[in-house]
PDB file of N, CA and C in Angstrom:
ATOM      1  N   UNK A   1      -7.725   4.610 -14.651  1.00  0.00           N
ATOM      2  CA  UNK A   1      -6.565   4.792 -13.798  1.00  0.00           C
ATOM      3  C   UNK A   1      -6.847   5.827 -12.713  1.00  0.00           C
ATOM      4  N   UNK A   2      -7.561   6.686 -12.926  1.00  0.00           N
ATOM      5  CA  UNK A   2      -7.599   7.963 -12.078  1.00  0.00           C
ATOM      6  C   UNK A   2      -8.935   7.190 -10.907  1.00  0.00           C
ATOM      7  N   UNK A   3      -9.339   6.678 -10.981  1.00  0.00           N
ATOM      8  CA  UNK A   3     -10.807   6.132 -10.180  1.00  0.00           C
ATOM      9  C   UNK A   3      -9.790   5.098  -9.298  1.00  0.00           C
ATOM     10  N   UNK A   4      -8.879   4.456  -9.436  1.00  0.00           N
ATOM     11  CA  UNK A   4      -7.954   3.476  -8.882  1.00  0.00           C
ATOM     12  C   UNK A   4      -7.262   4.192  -7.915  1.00  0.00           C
ATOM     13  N   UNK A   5      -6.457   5.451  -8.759  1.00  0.00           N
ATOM     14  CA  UNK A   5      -5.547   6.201  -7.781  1.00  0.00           C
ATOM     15  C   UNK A   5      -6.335   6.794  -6.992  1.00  0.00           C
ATOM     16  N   UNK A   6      -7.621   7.573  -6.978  1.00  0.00           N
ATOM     17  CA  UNK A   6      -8.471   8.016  -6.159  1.00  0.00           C
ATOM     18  C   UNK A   6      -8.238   7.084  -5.077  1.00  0.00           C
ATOM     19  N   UNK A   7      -8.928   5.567  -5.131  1.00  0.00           N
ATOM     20  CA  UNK A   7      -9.466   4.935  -3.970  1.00  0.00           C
ATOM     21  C   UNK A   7      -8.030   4.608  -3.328  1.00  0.00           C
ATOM     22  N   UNK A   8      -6.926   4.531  -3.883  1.00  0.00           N
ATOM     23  CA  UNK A   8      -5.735   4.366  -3.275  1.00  0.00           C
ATOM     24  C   UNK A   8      -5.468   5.311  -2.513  1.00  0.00           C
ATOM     25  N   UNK A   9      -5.793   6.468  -2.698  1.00  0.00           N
ATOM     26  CA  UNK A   9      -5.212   7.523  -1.431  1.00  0.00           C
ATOM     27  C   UNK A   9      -6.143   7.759  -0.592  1.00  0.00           C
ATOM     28  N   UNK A  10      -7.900   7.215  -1.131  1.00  0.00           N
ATOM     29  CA  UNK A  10      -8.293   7.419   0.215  1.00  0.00           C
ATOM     30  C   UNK A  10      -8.244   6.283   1.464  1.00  0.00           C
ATOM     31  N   UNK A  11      -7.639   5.491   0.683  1.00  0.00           N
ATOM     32  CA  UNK A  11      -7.290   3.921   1.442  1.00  0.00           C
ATOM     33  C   UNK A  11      -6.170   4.351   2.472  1.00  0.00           C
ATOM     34  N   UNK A  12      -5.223   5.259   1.937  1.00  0.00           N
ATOM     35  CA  UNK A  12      -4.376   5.731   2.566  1.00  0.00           C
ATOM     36  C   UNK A  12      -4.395   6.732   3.691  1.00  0.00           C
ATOM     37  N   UNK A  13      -5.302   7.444   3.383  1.00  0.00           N
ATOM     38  CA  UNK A  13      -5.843   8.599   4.204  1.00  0.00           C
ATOM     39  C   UNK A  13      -6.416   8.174   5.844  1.00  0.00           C
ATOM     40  N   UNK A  14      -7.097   7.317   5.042  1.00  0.00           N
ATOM     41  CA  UNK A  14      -7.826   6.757   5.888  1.00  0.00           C
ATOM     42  C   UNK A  14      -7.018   5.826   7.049  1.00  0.00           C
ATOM     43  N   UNK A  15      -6.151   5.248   6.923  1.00  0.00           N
ATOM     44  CA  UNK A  15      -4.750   4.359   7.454  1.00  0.00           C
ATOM     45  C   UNK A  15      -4.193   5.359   8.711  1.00  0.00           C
ATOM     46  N   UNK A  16      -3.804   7.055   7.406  1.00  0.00           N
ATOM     47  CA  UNK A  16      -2.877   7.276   8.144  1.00  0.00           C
ATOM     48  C   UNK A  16      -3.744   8.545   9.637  1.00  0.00           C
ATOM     49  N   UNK A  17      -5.172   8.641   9.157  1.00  0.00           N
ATOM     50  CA  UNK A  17      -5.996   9.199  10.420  1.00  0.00           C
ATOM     51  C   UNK A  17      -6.370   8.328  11.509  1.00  0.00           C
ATOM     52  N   UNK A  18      -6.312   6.646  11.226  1.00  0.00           N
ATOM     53  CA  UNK A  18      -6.486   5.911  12.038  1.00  0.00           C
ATOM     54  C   UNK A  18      -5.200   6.063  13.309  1.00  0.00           C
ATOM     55  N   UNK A  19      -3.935   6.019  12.308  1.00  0.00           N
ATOM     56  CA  UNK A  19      -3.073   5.833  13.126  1.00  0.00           C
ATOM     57  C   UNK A  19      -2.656   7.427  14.087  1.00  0.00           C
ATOM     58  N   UNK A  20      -2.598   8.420  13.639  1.00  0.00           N
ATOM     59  CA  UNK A  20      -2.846   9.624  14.353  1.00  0.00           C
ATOM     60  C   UNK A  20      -4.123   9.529  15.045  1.00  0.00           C
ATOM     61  N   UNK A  21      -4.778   9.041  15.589  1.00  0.00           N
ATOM     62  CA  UNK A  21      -5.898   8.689  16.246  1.00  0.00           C
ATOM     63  C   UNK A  21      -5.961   7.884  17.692  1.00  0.00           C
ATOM     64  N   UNK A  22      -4.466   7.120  16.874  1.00  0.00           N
ATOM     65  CA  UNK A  22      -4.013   5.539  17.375  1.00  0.00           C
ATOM     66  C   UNK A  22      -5.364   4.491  18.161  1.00  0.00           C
ATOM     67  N   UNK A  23      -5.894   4.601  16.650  1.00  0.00           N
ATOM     68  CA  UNK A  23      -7.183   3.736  16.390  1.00  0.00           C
ATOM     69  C   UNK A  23      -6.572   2.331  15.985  1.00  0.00           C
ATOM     70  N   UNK A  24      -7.262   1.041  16.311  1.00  0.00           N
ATOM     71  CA  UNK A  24      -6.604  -0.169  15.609  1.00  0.00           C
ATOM     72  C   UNK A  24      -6.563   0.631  14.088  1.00  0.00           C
ATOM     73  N   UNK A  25      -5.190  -0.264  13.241  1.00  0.00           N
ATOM     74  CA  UNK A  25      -5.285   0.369  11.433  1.00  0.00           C
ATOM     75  C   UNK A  25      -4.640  -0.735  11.060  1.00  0.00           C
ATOM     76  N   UNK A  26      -4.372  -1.566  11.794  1.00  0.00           N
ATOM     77  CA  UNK A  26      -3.891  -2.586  11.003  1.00  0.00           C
ATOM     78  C   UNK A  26      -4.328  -3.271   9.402  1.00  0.00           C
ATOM     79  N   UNK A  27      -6.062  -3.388   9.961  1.00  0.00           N
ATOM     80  CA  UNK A  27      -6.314  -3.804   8.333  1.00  0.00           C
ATOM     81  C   UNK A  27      -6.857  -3.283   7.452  1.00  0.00           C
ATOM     82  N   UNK A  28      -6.671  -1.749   7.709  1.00  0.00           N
ATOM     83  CA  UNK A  28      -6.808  -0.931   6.786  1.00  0.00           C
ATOM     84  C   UNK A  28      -5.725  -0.665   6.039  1.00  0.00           C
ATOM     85  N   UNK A  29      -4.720  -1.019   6.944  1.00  0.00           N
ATOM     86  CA  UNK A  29      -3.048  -0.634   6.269  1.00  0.00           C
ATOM     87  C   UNK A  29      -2.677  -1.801   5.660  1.00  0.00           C
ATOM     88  N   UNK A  30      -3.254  -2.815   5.723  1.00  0.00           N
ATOM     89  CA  UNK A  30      -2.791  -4.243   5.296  1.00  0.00           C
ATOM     90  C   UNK A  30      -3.494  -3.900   4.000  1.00  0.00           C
ATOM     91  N   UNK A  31      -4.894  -3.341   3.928  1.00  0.00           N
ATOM     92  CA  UNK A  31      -5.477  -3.228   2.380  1.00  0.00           C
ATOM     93  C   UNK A  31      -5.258  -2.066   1.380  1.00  0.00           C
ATOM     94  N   UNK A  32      -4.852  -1.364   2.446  1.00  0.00           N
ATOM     95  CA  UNK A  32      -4.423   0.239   1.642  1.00  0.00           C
ATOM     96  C   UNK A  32      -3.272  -0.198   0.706  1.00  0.00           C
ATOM     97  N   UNK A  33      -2.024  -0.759   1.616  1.00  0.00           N
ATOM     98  CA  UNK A  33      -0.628  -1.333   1.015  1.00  0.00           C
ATOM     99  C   UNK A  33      -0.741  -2.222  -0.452  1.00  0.00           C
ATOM    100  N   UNK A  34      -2.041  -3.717   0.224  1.00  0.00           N
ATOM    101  CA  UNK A  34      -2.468  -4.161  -1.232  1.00  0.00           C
ATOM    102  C   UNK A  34      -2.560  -3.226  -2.001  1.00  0.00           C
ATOM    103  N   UNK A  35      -4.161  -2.503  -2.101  1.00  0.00           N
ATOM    104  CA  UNK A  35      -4.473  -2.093  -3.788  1.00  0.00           C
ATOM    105  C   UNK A  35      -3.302  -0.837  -3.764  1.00  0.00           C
ATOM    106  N   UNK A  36      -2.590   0.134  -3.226  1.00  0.00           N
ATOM    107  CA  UNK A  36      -1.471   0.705  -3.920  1.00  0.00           C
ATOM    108  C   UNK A  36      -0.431   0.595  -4.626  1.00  0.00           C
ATOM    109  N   UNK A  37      -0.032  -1.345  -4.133  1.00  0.00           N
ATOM    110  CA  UNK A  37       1.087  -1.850  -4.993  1.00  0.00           C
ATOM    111  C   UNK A  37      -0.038  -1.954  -6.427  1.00  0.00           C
ATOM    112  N   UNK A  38      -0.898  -2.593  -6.446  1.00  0.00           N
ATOM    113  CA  UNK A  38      -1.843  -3.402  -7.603  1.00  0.00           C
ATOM    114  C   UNK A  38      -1.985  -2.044  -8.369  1.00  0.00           C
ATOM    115  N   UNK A  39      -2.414  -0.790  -7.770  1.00  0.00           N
ATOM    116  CA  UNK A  39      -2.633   0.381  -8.594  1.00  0.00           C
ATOM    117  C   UNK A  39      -1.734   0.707  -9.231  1.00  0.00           C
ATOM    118  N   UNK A  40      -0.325   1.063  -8.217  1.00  0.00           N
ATOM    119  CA  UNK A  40       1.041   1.246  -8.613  1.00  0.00           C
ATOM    120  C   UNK A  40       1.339   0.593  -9.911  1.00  0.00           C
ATOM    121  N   UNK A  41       1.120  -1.038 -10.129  1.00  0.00           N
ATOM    122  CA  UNK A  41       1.017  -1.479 -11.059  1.00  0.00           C
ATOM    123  C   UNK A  41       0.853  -1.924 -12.165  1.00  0.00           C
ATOM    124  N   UNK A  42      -0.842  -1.698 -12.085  1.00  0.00           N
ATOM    125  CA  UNK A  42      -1.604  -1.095 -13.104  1.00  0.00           C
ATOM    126  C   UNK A  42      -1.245  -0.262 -13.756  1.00  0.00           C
ATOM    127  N   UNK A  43      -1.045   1.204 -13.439  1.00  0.00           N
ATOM    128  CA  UNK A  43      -0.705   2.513 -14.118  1.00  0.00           C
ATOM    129  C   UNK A  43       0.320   2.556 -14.996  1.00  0.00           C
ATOM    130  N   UNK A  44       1.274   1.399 -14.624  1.00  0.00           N
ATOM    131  CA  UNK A  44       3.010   2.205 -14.827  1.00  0.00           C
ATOM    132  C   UNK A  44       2.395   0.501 -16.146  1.00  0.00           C
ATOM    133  N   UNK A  45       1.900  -0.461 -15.937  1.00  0.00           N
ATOM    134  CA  UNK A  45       2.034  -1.401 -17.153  1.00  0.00           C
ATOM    135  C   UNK A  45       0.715  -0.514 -18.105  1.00  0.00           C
ATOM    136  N   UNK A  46      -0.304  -0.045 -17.839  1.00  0.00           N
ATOM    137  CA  UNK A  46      -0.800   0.688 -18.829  1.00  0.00           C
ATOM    138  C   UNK A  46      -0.339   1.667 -19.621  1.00  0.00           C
ATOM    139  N   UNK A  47       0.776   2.613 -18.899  1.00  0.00           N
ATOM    140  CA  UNK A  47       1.509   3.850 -19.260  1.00  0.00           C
ATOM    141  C   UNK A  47       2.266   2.983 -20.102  1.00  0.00           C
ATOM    142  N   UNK A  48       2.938   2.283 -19.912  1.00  0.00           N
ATOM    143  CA  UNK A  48       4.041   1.352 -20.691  1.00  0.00           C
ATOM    144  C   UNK A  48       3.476   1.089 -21.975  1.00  0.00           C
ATOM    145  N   UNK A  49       2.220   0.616 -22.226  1.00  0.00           N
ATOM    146  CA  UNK A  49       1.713   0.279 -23.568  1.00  0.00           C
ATOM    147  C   UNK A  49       0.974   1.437 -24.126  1.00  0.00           C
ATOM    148  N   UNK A  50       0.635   2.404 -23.686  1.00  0.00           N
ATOM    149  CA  UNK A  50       0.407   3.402 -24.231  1.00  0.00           C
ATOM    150  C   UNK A  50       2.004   3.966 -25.472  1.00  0.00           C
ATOM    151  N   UNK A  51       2.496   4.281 -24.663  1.00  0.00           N
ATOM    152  CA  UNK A  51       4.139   4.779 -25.000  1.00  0.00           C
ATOM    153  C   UNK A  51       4.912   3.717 -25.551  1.00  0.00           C
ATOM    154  N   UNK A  52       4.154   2.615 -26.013  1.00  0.00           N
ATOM    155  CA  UNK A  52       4.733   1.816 -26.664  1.00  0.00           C
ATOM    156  C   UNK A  52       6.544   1.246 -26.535  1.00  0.00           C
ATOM    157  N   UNK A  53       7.383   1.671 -27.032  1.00  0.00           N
ATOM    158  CA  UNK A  53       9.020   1.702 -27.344  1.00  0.00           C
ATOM    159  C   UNK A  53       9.816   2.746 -26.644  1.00  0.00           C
ATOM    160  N   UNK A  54       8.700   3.514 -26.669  1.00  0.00           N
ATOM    161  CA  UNK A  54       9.092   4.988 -25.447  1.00  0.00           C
ATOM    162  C   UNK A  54       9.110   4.618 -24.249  1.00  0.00           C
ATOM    163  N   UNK A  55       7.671   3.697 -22.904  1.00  0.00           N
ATOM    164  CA  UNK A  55       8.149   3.249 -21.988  1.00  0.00           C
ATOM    165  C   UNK A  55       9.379   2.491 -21.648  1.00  0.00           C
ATOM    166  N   UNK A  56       9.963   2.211 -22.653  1.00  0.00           N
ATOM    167  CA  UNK A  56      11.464   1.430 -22.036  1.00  0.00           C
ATOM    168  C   UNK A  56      12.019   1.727 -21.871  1.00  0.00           C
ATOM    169  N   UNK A  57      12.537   3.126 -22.762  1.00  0.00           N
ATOM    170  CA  UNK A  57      12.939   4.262 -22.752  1.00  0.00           C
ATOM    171  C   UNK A  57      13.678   4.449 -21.303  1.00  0.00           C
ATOM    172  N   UNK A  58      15.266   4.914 -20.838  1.00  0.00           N
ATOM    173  CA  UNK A  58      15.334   5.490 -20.003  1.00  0.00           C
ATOM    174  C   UNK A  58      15.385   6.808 -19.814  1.00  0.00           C
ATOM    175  N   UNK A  59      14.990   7.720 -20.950  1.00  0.00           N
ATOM    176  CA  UNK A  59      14.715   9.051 -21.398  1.00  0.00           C
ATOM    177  C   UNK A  59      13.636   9.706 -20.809  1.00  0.00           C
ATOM    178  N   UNK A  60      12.599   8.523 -20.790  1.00  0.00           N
ATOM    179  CA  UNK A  60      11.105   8.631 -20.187  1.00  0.00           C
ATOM    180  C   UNK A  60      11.161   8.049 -18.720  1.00  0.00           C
ATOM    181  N   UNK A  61      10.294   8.860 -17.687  1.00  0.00           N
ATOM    182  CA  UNK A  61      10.516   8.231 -16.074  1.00  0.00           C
ATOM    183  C   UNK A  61       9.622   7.061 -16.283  1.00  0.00           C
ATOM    184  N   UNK A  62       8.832   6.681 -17.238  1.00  0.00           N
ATOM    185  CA  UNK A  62       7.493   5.541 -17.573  1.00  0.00           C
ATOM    186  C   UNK A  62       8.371   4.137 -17.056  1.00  0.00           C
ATOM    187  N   UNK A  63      10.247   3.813 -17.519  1.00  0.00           N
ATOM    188  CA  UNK A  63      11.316   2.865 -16.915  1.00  0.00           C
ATOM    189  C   UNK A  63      11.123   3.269 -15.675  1.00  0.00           C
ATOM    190  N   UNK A  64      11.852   3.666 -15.614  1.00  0.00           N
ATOM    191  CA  UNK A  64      11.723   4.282 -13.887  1.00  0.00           C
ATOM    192  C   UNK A  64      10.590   3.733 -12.785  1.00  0.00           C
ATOM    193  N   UNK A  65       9.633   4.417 -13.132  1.00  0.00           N
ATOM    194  CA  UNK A  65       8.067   4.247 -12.675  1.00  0.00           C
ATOM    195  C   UNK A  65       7.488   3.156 -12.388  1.00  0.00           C
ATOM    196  N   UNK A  66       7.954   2.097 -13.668  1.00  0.00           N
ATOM    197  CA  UNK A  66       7.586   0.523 -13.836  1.00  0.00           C
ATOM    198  C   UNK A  66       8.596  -0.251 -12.560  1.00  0.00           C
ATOM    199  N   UNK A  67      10.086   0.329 -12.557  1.00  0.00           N
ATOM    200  CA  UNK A  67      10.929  -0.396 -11.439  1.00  0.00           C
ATOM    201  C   UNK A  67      10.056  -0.228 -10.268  1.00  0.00           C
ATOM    202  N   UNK A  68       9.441   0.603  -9.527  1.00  0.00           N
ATOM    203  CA  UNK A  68       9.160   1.009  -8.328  1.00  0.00           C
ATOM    204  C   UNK A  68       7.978   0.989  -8.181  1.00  0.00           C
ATOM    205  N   UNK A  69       7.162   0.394  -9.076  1.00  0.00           N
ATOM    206  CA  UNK A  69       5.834  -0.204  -8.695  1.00  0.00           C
ATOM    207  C   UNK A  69       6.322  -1.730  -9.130  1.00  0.00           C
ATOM    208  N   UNK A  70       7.296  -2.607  -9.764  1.00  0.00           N
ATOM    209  CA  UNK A  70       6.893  -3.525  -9.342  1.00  0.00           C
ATOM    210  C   UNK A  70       8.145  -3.901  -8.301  1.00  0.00           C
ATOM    211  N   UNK A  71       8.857  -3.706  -7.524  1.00  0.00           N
ATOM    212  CA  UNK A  71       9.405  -3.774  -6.003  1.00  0.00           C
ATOM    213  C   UNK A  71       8.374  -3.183  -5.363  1.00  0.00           C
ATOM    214  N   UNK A  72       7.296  -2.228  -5.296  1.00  0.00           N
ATOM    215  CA  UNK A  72       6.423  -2.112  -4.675  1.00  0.00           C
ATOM    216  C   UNK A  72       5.979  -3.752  -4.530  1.00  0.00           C
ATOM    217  N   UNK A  73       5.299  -3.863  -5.422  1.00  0.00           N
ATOM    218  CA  UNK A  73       4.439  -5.257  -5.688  1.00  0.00           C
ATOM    219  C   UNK A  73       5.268  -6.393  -5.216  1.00  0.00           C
ATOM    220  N   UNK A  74       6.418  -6.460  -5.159  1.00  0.00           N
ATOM    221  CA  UNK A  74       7.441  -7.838  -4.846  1.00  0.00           C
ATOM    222  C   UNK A  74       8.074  -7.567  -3.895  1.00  0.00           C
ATOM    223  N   UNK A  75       8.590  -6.220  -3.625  1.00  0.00           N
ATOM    224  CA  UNK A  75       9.498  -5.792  -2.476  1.00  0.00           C
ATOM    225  C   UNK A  75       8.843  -6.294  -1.109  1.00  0.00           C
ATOM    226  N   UNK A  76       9.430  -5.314  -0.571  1.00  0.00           N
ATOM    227  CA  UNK A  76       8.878  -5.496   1.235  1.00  0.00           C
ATOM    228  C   UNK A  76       7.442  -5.699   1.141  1.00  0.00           C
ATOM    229  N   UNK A  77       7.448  -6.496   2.254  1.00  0.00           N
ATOM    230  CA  UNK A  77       5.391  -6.771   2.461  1.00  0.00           C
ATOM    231  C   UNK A  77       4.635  -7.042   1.165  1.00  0.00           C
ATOM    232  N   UNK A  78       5.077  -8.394   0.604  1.00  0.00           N
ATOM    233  CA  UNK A  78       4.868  -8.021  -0.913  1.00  0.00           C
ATOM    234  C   UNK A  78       3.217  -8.525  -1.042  1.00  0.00           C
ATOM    235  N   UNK A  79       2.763  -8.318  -2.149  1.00  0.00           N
ATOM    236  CA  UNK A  79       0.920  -7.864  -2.393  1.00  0.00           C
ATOM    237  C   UNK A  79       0.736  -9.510  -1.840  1.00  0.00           C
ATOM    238  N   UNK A  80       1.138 -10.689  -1.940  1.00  0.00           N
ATOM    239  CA  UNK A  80       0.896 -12.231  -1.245  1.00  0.00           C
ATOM    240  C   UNK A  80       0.452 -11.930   0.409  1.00  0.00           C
ATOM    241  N   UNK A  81       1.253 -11.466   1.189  1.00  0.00           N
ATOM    242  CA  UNK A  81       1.522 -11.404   2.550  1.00  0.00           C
ATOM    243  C   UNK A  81       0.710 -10.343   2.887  1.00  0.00           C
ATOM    244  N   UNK A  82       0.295  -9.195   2.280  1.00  0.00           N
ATOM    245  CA  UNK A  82      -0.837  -8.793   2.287  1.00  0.00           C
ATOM    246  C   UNK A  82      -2.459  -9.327   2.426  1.00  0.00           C
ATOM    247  N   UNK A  83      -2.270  -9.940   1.149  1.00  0.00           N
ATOM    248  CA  UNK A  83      -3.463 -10.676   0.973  1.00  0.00           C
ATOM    249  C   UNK A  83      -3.901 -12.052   1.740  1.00  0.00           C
ATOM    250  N   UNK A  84      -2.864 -12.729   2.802  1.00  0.00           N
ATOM    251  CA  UNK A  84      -2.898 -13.252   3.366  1.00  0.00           C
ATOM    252  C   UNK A  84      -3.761 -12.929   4.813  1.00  0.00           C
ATOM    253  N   UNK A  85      -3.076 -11.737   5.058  1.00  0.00           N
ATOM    254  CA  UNK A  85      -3.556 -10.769   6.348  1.00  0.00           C
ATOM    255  C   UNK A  85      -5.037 -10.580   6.219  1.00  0.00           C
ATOM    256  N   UNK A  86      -5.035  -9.846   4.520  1.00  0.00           N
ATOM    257  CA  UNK A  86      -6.295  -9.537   4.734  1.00  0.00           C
ATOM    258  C   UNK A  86      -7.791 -10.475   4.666  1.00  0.00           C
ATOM    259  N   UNK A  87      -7.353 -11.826   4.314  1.00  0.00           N
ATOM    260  CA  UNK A  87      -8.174 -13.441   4.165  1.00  0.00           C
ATOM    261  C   UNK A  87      -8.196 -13.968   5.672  1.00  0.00           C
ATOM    262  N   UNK A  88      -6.906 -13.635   6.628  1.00  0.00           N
ATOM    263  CA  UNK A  88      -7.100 -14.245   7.326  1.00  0.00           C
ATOM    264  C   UNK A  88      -8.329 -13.540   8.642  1.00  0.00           C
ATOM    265  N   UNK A  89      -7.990 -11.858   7.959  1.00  0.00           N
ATOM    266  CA  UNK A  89      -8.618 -11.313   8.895  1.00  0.00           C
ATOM    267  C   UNK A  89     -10.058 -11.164   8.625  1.00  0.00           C
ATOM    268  N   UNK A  90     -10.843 -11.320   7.224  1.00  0.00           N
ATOM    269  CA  UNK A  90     -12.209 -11.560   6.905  1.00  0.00           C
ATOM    270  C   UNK A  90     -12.619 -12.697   6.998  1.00  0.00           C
ATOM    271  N   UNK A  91     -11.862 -14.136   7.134  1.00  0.00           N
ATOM    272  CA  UNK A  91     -12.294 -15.407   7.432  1.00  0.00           C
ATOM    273  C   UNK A  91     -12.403 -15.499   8.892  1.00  0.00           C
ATOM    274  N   UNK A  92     -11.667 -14.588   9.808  1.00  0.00           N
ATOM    275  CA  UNK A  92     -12.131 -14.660  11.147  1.00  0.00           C
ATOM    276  C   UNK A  92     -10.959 -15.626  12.003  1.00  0.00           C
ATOM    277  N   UNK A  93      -9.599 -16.077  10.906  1.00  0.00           N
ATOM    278  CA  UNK A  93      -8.514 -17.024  11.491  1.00  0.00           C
ATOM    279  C   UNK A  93      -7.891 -16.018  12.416  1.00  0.00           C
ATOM    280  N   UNK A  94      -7.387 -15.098  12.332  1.00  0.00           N
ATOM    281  CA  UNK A  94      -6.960 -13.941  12.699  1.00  0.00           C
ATOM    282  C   UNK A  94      -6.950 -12.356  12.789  1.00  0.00           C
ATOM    283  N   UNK A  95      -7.731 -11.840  13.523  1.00  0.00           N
ATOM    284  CA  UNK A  95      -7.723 -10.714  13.591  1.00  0.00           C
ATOM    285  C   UNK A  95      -6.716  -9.564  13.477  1.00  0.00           C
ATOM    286  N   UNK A  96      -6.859  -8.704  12.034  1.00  0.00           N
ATOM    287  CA  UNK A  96      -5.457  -8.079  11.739  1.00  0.00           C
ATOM    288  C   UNK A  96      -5.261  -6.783  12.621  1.00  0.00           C
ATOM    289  N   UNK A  97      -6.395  -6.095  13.601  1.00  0.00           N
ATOM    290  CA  UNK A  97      -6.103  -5.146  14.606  1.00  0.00           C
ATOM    291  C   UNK A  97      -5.947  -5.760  16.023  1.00  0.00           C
ATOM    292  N   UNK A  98      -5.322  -7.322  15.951  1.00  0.00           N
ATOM    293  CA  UNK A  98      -5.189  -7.075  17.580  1.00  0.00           C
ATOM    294  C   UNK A  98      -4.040  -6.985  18.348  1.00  0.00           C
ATOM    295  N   UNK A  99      -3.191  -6.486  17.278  1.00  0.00           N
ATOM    296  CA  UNK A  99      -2.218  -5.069  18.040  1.00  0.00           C
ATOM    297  C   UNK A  99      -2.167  -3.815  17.929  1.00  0.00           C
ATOM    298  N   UNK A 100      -2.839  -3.678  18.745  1.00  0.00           N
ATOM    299  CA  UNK A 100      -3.668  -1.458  18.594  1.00  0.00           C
ATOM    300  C   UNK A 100      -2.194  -0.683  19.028  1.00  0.00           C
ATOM    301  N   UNK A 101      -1.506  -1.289  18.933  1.00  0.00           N
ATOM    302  CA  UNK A 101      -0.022  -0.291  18.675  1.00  0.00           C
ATOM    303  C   UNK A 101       0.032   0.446  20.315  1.00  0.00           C
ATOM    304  N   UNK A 102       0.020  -0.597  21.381  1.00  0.00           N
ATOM    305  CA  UNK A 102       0.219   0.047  22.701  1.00  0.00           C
ATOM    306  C   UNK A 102       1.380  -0.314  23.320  1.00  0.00           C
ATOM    307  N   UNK A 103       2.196  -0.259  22.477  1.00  0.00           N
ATOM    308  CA  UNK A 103       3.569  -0.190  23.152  1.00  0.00           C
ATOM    309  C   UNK A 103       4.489   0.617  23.959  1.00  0.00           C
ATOM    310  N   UNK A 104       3.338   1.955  23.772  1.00  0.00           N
ATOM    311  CA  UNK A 104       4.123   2.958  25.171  1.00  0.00           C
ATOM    312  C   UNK A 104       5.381   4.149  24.765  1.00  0.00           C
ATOM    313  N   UNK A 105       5.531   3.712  22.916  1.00  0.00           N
ATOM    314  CA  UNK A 105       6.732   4.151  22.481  1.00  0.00           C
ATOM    315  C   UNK A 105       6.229   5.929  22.029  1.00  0.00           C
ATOM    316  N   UNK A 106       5.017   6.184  22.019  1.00  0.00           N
ATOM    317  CA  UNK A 106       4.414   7.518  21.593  1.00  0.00           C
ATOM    318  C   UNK A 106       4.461   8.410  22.582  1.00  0.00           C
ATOM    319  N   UNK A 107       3.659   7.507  24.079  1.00  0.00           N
ATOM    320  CA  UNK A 107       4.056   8.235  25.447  1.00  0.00           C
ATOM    321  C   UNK A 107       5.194   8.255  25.686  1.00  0.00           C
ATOM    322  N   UNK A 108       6.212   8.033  25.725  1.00  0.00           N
ATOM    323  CA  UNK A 108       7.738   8.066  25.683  1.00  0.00           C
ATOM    324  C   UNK A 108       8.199   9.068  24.733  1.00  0.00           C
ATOM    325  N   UNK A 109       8.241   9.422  23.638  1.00  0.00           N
ATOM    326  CA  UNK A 109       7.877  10.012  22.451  1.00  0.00           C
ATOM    327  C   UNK A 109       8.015  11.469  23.660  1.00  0.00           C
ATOM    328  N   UNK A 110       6.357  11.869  23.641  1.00  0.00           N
ATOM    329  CA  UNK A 110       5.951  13.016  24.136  1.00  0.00           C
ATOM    330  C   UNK A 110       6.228  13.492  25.433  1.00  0.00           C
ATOM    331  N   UNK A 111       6.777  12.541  26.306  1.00  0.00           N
ATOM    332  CA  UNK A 111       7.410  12.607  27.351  1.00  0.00           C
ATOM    333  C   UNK A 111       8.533  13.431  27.327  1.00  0.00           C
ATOM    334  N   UNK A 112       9.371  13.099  26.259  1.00  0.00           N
ATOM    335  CA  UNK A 112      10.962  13.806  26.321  1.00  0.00           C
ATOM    336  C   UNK A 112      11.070  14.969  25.841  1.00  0.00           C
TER     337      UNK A 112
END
């Protein structure tokens, strides 16, 4: 679990220096988002069987934890539509950075 959450935040890290950079990050953020729901996931159904009768528990945040990794996983941008992005953008159908985020809304931003 800890080798998972590692690569998840540097997946993240990495996303969020692209975008302070305002480097294309599109498909870094398209893959970061994947494996964090999948990690998210992982953890909270391993924690669950560890803790046996206790993860169900609403005593224990392990309930809790399990809701919000799997709406991670199903919610918004769910791990499918991800993985779509990121097939389409290694098969070469579509390129997932070719909107480098130049919409003008940052210079506007720093303008005011």
């Amino acid at each position: 679990m800890a080798v998972a959450i590692e690569a998840s935040r540097g997946l993240v890290y990495q996303a969020a220096q692209l975008m302070d950079n305002e480097l294309p990050r599109s498909r870094i953020a398209s893959i970061a988002k994947f494996h964090t729901s999948q990690t998210a996931k992982f953890c909270t159904d391993t924690a669950q069987q560890i803790y046996c009768g206790y993860g169900l528990s609403r005593e224990y945040r392990i309930a809790k934890n399990k809701v919000y990794a799997e709406l991670m996983f199903t919610g918004e941008c769910t791990a499918n539509v991800q993985k779509i992005l990121i097939a389409e953008d290694a098969l070469g159908y579509k390129m997932a950075d070719r909107h480098q985020g130049k919409t003008g809304l940052r210079s506007m931003a720093r303008a005011s």
